[in-house]
Protein backbone atom coordinates (compact mmCIF):
# COMPACT_ATOMS: atom_id res chain seq x y z
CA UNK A 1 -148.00 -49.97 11.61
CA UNK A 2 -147.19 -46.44 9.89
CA UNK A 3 -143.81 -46.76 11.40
CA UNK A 4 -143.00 -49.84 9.86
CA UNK A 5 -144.16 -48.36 6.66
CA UNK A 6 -142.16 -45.43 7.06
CA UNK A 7 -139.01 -48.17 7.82
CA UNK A 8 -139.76 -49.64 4.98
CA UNK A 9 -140.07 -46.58 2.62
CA UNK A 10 -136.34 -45.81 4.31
CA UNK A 11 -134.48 -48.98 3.48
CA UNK A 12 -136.03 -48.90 0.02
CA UNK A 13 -134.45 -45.69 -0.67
CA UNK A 14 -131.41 -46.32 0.72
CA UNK A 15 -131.09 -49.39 -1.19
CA UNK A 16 -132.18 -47.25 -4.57
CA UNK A 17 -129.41 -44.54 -3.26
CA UNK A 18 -126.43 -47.73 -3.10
CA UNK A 19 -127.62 -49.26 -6.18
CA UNK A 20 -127.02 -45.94 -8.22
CA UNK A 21 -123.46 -45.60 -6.74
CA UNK A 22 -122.51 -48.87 -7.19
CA UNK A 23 -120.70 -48.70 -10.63
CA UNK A 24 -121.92 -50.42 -13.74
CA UNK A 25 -119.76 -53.18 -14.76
CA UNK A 26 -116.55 -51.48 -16.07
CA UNK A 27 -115.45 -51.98 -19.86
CA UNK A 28 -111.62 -53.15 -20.51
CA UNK A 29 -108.84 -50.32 -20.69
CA UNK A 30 -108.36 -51.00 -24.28
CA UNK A 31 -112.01 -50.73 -24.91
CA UNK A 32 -112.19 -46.31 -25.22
CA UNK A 33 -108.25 -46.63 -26.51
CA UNK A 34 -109.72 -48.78 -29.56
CA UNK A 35 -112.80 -46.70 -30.02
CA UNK A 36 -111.15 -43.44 -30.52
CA UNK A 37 -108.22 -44.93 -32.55
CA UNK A 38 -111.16 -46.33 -35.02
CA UNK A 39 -112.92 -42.82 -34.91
CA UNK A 40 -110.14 -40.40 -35.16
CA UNK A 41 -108.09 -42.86 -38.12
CA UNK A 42 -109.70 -45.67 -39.27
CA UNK A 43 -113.22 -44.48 -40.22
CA UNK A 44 -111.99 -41.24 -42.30
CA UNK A 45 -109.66 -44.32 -44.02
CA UNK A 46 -113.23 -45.83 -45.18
CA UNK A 47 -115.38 -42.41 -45.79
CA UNK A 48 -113.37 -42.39 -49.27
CA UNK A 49 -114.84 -42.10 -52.76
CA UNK A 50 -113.01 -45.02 -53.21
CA UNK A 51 -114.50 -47.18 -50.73
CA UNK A 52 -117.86 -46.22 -50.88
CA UNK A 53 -118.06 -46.70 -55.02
CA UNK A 54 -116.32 -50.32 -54.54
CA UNK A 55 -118.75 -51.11 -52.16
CA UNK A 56 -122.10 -49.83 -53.60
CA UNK A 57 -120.85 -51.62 -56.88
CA UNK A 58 -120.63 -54.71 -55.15
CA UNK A 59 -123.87 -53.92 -53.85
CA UNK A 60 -125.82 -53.84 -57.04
CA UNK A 61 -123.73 -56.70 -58.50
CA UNK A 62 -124.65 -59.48 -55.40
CA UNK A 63 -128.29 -57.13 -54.29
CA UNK A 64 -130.29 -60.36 -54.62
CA UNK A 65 -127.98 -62.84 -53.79
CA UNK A 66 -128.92 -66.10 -51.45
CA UNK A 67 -127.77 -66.95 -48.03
CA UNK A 68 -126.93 -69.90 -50.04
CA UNK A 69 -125.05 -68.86 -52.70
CA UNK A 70 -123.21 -66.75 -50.12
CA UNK A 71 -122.30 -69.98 -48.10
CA UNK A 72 -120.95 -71.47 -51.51
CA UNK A 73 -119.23 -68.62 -52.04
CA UNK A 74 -117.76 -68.93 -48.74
CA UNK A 75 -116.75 -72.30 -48.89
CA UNK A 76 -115.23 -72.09 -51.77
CA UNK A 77 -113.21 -69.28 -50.52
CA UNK A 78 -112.17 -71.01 -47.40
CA UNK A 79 -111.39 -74.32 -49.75
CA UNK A 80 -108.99 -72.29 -51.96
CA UNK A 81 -106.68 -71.21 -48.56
CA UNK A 82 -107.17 -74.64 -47.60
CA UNK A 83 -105.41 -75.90 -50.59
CA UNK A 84 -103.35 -72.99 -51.79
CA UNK A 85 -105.35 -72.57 -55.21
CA UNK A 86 -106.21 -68.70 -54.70
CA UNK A 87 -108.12 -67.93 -57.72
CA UNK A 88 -111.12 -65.59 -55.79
CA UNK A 89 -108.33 -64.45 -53.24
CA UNK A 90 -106.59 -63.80 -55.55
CA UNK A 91 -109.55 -61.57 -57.58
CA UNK A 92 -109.92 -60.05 -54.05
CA UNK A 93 -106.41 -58.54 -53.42
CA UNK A 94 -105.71 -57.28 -57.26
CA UNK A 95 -109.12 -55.16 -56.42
CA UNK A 96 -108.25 -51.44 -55.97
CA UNK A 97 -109.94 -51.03 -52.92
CA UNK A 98 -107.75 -54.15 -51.29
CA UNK A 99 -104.74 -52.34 -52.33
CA UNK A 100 -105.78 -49.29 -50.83
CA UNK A 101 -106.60 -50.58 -47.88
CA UNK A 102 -103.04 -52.49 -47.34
CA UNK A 103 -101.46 -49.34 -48.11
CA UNK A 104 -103.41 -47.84 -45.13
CA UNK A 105 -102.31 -51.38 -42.89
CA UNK A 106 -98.83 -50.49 -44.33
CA UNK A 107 -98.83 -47.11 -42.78
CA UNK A 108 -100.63 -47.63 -39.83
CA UNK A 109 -96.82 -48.66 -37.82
CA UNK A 110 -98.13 -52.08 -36.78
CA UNK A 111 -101.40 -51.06 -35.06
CA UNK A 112 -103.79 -52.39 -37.75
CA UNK A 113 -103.01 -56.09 -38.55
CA UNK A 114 -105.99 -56.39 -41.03
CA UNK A 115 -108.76 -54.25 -42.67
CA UNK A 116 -111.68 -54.92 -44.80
CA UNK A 117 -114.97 -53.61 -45.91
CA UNK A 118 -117.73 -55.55 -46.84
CA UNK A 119 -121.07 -55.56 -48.59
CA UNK A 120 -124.76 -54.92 -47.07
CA UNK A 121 -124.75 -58.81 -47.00
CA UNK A 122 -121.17 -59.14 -45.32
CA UNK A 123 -119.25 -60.52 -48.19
CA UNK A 124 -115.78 -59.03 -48.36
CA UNK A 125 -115.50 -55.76 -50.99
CA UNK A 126 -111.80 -55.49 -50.40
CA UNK A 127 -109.37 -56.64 -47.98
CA UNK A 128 -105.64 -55.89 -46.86
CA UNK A 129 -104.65 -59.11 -46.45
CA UNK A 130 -106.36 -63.02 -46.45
CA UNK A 131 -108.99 -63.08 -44.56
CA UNK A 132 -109.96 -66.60 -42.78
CA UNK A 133 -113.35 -66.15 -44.70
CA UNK A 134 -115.44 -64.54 -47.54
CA UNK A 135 -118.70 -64.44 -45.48
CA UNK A 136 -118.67 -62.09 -42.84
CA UNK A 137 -122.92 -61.97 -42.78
CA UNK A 138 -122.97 -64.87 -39.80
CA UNK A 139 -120.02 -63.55 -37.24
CA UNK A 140 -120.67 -60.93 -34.23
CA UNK A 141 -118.91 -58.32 -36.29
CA UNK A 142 -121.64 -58.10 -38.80
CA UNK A 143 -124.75 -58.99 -36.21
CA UNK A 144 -123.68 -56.54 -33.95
CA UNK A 145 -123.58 -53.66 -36.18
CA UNK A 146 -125.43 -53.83 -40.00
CA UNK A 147 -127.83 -56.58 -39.01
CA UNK A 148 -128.72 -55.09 -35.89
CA UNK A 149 -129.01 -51.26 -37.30
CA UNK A 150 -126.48 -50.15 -34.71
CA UNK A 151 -124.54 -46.97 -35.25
CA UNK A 152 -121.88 -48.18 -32.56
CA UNK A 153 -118.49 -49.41 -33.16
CA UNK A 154 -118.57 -53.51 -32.13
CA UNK A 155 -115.27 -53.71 -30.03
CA UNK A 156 -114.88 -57.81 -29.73
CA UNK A 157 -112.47 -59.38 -26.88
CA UNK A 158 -109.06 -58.92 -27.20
CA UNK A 159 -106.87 -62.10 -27.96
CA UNK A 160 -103.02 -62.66 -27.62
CA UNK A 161 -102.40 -63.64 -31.07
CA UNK A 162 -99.68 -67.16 -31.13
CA UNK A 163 -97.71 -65.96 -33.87
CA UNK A 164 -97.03 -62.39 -32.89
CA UNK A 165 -97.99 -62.72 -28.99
CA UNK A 166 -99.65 -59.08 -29.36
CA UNK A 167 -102.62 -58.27 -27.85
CA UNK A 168 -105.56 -57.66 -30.75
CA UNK A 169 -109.08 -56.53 -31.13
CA UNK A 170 -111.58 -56.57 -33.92
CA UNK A 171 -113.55 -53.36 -34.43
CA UNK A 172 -116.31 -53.15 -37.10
CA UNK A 173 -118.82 -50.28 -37.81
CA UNK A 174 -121.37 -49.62 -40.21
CA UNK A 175 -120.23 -47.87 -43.28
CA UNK A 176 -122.67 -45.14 -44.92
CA UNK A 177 -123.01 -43.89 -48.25
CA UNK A 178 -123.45 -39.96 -48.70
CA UNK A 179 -126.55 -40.02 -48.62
CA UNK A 180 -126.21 -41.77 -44.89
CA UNK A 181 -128.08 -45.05 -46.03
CA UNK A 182 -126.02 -48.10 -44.72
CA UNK A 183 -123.78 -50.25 -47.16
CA UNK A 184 -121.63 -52.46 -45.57
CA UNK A 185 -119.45 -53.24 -42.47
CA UNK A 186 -115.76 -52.09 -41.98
CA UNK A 187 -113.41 -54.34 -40.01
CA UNK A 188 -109.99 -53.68 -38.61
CA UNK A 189 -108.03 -56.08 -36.22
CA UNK A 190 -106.20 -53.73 -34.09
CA UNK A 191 -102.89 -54.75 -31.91
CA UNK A 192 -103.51 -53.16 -28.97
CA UNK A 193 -99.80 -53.06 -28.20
CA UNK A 194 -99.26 -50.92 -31.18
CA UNK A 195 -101.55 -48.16 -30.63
């Protein structure tokens, strides 16, 4: 009987021993290539005066604003590129921060298709280009990272995108103020190719 224990206590181990050698599954290659791109460039793009005061001023404009209100603000934002009337896109990409941050697309030599930076609720603050919504506050990119009090950068799938057939990514992160209290969400969709 003890030697059957003492089997046991053996293949138990050995099984422990395999199972901490058998690697974790692995992350894509353009997984750490993304992170440290987003790091080393895109996040001191976002710790700006700039940034930060559009942001906290959208902050205390919208701080008690619905989930409704936000979904009729997002519908009518999607509703205006559905039918070409661009009033609050418009509003959007005469902002400041939106130029500043197509400026930084500009000179990024194709490897950031899109940027944007939103509020603590995830409606846009400023964006490079059109976005394909207002309302950012229901999507992975803001779950993953402001709702879920993660300091990580959210590194989505990558995509071939039809138009361009490059390879891109979506990378968000929490963005804090300087007193480190989070504020919003920055987005970039990264071509992959590019970097």
């Amino acid at each position: 009987m003890a030697r059957w224990g003492h089997i046991a206590v053996m293949t138990t181990g050995l099984a422990a021993c395999l199972l901490a050698l058998h690697p974790a599954r692995a992350e894509p290659a353009y997984i750490p290539l993304v992170r440290d791109y987003v790091e080393q460039r895109v996040r001191p793009m976002v710790e700006t005066p700039l940034v930060l005061k559009a942001i906290a001023e959208q902050n205390a404009e919208f701080g008690d604003v619905s989930e409704k209100d936000m979904r009729v603000l997002d519908k009518t934002y999607r509703s205006e590129i559905d039918h070409h009337h661009l009033h609050m896109v418009k509003l959007l990409l005469d902002k400041s921060v939106s130029h500043y941050l197509k400026i930084r697309q500009d000179a990024s030599q194709g490897a950031i298709v899109e940027f944007f930076v939103t509020d603590i609720h995830g409606l846009n603050v400023g964006q490079s280009v059109i976005t394909a919504d207002y309302w950012q506050g229901d999507e992975e990119k803001y779950l993953r990272t402001f709702a879920s009090g993660s300091p990580d950068i959210f590194i989505d799938r990558a995509e071939r995108n039809e138009s361009t057939q490059m390879l891109e990514t979506q990378a968000s992160f929490v963005v804090m103020d300087d007193e480190a209290r989070p504020i919003g969400v920055a987005t970039v969709t990264i071509a992959i190719d590019a970097l």
